[in-house]
Protein backbone atom coordinates (compact mmCIF):
# COMPACT_ATOMS: atom_id res chain seq x y z
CA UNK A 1 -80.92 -20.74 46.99
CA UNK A 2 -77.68 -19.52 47.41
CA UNK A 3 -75.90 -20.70 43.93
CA UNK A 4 -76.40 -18.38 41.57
CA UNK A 5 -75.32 -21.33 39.28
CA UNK A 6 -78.49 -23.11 39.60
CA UNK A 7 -81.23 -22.09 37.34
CA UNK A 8 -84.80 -20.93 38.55
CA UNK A 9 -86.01 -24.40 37.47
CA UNK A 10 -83.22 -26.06 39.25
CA UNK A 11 -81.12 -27.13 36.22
CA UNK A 12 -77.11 -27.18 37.15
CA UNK A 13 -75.99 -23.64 34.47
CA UNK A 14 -72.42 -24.49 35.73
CA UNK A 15 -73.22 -27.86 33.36
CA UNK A 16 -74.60 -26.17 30.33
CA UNK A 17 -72.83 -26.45 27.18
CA UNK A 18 -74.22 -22.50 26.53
CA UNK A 19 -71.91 -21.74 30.05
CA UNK A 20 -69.05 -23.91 29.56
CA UNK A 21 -68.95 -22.93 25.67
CA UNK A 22 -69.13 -19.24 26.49
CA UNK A 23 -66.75 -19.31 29.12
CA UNK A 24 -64.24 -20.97 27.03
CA UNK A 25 -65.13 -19.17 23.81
CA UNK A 26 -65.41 -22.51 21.89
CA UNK A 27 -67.29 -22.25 18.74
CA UNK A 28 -67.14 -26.26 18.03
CA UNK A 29 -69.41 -26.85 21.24
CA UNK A 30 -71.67 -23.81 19.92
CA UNK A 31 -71.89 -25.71 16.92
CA UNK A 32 -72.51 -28.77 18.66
CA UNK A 33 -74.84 -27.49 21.66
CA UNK A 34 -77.01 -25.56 18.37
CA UNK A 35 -77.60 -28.61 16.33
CA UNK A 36 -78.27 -31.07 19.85
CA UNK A 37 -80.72 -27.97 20.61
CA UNK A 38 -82.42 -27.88 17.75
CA UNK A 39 -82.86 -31.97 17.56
CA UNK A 40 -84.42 -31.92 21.31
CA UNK A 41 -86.39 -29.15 19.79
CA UNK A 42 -87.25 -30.19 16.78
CA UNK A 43 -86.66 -27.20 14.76
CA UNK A 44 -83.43 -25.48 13.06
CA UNK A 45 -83.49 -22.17 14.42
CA UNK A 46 -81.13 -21.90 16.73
CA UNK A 47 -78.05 -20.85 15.59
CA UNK A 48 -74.59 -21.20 17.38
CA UNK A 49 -73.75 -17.72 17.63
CA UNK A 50 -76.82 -17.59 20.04
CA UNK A 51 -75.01 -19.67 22.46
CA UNK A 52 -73.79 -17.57 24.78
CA UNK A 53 -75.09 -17.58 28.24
CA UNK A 54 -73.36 -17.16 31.73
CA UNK A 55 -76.88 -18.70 33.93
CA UNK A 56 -79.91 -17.36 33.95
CA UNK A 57 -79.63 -16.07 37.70
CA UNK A 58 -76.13 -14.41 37.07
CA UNK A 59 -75.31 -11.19 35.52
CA UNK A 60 -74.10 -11.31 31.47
CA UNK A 61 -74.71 -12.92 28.43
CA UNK A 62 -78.33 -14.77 27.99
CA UNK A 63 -78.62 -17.20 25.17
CA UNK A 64 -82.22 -16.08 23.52
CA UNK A 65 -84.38 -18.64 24.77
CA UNK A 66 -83.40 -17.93 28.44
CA UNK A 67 -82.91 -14.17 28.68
CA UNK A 68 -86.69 -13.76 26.80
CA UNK A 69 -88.84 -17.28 26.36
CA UNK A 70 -88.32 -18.82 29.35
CA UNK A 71 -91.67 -18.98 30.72
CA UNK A 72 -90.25 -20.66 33.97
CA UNK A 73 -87.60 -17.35 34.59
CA UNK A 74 -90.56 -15.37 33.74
CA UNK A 75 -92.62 -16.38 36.26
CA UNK A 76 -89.84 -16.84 38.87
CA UNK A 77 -88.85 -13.20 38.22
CA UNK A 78 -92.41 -11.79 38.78
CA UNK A 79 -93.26 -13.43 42.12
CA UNK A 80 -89.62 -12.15 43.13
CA UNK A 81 -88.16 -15.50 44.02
CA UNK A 82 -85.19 -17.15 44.14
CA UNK A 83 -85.83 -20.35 42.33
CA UNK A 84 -89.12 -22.23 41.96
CA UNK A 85 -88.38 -24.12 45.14
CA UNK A 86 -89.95 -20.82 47.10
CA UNK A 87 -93.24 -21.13 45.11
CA UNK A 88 -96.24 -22.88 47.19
CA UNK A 89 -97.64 -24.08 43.83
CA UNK A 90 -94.83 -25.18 42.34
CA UNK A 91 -96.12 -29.21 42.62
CA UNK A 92 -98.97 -27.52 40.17
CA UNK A 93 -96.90 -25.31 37.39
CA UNK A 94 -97.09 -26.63 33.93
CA UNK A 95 -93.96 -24.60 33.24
CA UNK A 96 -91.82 -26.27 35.54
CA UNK A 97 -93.45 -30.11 34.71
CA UNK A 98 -90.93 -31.04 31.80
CA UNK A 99 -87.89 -29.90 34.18
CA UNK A 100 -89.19 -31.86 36.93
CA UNK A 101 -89.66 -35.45 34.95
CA UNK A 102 -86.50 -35.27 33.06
CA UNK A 103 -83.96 -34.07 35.74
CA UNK A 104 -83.86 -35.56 38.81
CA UNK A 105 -80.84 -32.92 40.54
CA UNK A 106 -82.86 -30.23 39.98
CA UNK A 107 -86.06 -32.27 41.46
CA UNK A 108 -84.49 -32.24 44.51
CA UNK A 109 -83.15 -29.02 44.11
CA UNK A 110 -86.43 -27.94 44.11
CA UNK A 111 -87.50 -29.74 47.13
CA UNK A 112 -90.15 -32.89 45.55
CA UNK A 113 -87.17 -35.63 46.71
C-alpha cells in the first residue's frame, strides 16, 4: 500500500484526531481526543499530552498505544508487511477483527469488500 497515511489495520491516520491535533499543535482536541479515548476505552489513563502521533507507518511522533501496544503494528512489523492486506490469514487474525467490524474504509482497504 502505497499511503503511508493508512495504518497497518487500514484505518485513514490522515483522519485521526492524534494526526490532525499534532499537526496543528492543538491542545483542546488533545483534550478532547484523551477523554473520547478513554470513554471508547473505558478507562482514564490516557492523558492528552500522549496525543501526539504523525501515523503509525510514517516516521515521528507515536502516541503510546500505537508506537508500543498495538498488537496489530506488531504483528504487521514482524512478518515485514506493508499493511495487513498482504497477510494470507488476515480473514483469521483476532487482532485485526474489531478494525474490520467497525470500519468499513479500511475493510476494503484491506481487501474483504
Amino acid at each position: 500500500m502505497e499511503n503511508l497515511l493508512i495504518a497497518y489495520c487500514g484505518l485513514d491516520c490522515e483522519k485521526c484526531d492524534a494526526r490532525i491535533a499534532t499537526i496543528n499543535n492543538d491542545d483542546d482536541l488533545r483534550e478532547k481526543t484523551a477523554k473520547l479515548w478513554n470513554e471508547l476505552n473505558h478507562t482514564d489513563v490516557i492523558r492528552p499530552e500522549w496525543i501526539n502521533c504523525m501515523g503509525c507507518r510514517t516516521e515521528g511522533c507515536k502516541t503510546p498505544y500505537c508506537s508500543s501496544m498495538c498488537e496489530i503494528r506488531k504483528c504487521v512489523e514482524s512478518k515485514g508487511y506493508d499493511t495487513c492486506a498482504d497477510c494470507p490469514e488476515k480473514t483469521k487474525c483476532r487482532h485485526l477483527a474489531k478494525e474490520i467490524f467497525t470500519n468499513e474504509e479500511a475493510r476494503k482497504r484491506l481487501g474483504f469488500e
